[in-house]
PDB file of N, CA and C in Angstrom:
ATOM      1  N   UNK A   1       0.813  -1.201   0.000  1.00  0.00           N
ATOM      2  CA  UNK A   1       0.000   0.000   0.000  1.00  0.00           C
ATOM      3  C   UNK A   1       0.855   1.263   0.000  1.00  0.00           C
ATOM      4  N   UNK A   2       1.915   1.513   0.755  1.00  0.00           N
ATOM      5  CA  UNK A   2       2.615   2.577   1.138  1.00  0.00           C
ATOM      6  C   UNK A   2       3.720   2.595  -0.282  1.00  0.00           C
ATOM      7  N   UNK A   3       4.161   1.550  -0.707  1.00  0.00           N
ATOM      8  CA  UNK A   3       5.517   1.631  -1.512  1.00  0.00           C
ATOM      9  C   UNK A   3       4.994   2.079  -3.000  1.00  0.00           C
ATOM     10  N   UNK A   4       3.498   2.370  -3.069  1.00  0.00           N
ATOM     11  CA  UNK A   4       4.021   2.388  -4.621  1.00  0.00           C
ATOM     12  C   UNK A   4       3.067   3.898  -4.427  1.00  0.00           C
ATOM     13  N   UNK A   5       3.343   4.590  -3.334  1.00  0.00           N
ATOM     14  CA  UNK A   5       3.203   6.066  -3.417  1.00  0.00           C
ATOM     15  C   UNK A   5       4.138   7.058  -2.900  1.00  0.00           C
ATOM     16  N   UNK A   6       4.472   8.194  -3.735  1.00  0.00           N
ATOM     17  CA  UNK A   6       5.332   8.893  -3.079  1.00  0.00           C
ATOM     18  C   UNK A   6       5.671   9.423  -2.177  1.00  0.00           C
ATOM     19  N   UNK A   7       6.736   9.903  -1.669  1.00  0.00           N
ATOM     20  CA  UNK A   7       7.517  10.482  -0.231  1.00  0.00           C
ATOM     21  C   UNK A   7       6.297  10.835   0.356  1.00  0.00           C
ATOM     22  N   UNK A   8       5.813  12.490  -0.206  1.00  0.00           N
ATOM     23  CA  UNK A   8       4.753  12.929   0.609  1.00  0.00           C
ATOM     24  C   UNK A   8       3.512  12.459   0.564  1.00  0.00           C
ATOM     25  N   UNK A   9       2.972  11.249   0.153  1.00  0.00           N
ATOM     26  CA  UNK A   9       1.851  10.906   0.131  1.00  0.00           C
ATOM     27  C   UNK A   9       1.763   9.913   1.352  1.00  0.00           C
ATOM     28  N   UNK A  10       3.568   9.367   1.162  1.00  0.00           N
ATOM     29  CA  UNK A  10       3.628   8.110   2.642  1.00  0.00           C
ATOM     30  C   UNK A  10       3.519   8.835   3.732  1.00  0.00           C
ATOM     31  N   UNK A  11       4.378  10.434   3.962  1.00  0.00           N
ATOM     32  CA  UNK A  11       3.984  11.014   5.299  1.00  0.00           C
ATOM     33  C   UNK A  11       2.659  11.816   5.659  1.00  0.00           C
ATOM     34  N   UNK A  12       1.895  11.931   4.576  1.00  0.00           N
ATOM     35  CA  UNK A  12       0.431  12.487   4.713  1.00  0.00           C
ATOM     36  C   UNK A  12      -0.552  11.038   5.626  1.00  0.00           C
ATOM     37  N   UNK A  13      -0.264  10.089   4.869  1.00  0.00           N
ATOM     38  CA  UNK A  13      -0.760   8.908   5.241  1.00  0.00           C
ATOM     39  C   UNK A  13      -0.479   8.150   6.999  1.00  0.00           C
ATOM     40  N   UNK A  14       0.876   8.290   7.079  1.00  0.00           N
ATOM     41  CA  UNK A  14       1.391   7.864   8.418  1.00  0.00           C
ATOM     42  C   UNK A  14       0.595   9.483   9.513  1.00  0.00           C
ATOM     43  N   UNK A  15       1.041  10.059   9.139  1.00  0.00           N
ATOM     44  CA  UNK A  15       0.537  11.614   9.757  1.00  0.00           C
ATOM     45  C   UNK A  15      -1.095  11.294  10.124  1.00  0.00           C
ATOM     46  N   UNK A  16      -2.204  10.886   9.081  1.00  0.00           N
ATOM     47  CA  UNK A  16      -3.018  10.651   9.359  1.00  0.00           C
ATOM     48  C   UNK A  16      -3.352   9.699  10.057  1.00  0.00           C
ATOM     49  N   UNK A  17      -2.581   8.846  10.093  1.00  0.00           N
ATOM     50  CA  UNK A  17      -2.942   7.405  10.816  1.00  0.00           C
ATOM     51  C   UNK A  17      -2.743   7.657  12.623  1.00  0.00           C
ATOM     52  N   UNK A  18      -1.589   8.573  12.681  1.00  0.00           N
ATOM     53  CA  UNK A  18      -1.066   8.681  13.897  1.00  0.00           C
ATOM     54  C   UNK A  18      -1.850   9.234  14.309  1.00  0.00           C
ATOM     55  N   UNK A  19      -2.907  10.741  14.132  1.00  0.00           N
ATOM     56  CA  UNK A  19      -3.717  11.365  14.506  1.00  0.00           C
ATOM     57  C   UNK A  19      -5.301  11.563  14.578  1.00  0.00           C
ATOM     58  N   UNK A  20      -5.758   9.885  13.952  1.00  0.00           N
ATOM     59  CA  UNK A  20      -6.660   9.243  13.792  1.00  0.00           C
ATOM     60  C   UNK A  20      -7.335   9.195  15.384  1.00  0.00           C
ATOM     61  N   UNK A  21      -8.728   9.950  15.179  1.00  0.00           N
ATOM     62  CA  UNK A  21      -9.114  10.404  16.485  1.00  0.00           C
ATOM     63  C   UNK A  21      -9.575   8.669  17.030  1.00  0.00           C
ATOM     64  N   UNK A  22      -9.631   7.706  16.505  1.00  0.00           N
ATOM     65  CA  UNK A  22      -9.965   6.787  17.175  1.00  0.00           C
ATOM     66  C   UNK A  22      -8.961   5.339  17.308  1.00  0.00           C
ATOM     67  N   UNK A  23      -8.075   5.232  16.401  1.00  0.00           N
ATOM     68  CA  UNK A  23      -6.707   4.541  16.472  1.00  0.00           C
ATOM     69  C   UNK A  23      -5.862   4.770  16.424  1.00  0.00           C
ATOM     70  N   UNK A  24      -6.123   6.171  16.384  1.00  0.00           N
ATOM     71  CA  UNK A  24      -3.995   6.848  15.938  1.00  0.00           C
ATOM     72  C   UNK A  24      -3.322   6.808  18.254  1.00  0.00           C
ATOM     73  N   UNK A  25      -2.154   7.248  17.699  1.00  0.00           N
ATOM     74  CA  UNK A  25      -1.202   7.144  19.258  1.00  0.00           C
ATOM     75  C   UNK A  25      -1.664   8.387  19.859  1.00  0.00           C
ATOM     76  N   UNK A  26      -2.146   7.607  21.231  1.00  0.00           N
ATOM     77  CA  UNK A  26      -2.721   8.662  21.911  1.00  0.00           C
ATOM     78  C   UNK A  26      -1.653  10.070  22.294  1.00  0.00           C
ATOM     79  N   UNK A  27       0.044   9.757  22.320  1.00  0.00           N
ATOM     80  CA  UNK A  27       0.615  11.236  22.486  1.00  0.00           C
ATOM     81  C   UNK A  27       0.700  12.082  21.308  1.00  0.00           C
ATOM     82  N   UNK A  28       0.423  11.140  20.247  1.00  0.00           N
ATOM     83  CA  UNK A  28       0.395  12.619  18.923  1.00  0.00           C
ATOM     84  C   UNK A  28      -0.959  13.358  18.671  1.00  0.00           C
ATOM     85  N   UNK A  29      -2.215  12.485  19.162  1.00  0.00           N
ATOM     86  CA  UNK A  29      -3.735  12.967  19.315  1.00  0.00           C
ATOM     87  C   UNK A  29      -3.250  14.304  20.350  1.00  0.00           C
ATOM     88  N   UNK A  30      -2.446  14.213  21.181  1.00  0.00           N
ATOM     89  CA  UNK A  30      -2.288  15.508  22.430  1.00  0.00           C
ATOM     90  C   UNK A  30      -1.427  16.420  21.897  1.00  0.00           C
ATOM     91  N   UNK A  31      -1.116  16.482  20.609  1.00  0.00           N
ATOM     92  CA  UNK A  31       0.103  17.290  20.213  1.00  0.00           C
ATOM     93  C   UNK A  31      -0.270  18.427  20.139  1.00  0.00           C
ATOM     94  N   UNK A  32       0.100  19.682  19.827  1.00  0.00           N
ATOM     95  CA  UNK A  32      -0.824  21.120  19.303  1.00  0.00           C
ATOM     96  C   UNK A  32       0.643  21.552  18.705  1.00  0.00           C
ATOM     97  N   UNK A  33       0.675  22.976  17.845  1.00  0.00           N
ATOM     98  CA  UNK A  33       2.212  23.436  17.481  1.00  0.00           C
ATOM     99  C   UNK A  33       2.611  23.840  18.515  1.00  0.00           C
ATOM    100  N   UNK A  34       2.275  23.919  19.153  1.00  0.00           N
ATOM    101  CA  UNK A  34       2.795  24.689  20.516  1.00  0.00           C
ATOM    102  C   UNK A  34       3.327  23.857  21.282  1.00  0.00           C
ATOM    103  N   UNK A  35       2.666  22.654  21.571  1.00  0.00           N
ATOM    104  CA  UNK A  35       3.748  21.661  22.636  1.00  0.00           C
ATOM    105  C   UNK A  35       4.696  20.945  21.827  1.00  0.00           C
ATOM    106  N   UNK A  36       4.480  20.827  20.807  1.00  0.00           N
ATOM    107  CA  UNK A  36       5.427  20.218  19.685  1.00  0.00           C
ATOM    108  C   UNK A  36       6.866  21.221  19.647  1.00  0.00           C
ATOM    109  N   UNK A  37       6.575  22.224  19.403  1.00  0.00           N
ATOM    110  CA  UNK A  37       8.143  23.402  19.013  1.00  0.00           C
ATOM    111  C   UNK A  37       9.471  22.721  20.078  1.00  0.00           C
ATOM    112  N   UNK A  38       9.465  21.764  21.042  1.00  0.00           N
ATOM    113  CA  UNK A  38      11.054  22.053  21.773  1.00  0.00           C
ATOM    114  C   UNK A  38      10.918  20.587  20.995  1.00  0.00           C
ATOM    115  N   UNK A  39      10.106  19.628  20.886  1.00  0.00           N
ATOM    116  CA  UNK A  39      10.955  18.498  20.185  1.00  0.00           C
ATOM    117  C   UNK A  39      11.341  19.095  18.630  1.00  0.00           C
ATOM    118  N   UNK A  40      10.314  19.676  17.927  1.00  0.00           N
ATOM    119  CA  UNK A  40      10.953  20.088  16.246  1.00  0.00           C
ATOM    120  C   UNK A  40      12.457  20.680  16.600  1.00  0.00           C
ATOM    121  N   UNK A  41      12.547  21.623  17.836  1.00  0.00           N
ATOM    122  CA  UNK A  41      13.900  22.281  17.736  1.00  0.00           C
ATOM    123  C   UNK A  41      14.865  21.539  17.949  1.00  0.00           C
ATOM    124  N   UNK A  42      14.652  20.638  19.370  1.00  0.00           N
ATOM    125  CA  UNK A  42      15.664  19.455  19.018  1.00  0.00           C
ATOM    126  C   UNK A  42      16.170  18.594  17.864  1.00  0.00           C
ATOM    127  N   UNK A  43      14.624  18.293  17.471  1.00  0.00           N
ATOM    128  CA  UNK A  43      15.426  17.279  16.017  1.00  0.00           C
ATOM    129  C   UNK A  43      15.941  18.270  15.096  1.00  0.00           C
ATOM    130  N   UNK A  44      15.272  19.396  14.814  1.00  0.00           N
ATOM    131  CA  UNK A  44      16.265  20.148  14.146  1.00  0.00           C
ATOM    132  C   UNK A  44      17.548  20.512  14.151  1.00  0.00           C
ATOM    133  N   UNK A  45      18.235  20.260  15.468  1.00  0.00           N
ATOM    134  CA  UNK A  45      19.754  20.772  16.480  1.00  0.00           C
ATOM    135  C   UNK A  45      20.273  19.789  15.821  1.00  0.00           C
ATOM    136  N   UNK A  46      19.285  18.532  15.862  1.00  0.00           N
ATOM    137  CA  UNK A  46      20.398  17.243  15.509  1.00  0.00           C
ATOM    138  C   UNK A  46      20.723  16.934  14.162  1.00  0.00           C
ATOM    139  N   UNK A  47      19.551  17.182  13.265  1.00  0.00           N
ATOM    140  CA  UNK A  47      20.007  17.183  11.769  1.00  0.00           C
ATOM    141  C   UNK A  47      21.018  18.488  11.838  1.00  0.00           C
ATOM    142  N   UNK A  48      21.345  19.668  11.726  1.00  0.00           N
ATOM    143  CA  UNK A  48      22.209  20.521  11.584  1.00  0.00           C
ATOM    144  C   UNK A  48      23.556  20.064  12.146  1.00  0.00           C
ATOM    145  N   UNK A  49      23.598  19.300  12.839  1.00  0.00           N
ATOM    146  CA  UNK A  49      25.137  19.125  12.972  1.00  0.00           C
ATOM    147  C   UNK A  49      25.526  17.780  12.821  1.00  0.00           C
ATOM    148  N   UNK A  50      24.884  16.968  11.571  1.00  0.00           N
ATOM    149  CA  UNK A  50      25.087  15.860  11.035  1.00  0.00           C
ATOM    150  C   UNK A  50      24.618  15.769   9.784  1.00  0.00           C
ATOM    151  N   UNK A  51      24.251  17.160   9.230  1.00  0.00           N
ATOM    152  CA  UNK A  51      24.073  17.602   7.905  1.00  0.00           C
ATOM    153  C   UNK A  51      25.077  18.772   6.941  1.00  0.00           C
ATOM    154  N   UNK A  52      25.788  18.237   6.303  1.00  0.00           N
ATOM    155  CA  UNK A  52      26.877  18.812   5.797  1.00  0.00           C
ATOM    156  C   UNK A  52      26.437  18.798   4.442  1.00  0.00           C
TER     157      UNK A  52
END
């Protein structure tokens, strides 16, 4: 199902699945942009200094 669609269609798909008000993971159902920003900044810290 997933392999014969592209990059952003697989993370639209996983994205939806995760936030699926009745089977997705209950800590990404609690997410908002706002409690999310210190993990994006972290993973962002970490790609930048292992991205050359």
């Amino acid at each position: 199902m997933l392999n014969d669609k592209p990059s952003i269609e697989k993370l639209r798909w996983i994205m939806s699945e995760l936030r699926n008000p009745e089977t997705g993971c209950p800590w990404d159902l609690k997410q908002t942009f706002v409690s999310i920003i210190p993990h994006t900044l972290e993973e962002e810290y970490k790609l930048s200094r292992y991205s050359y």
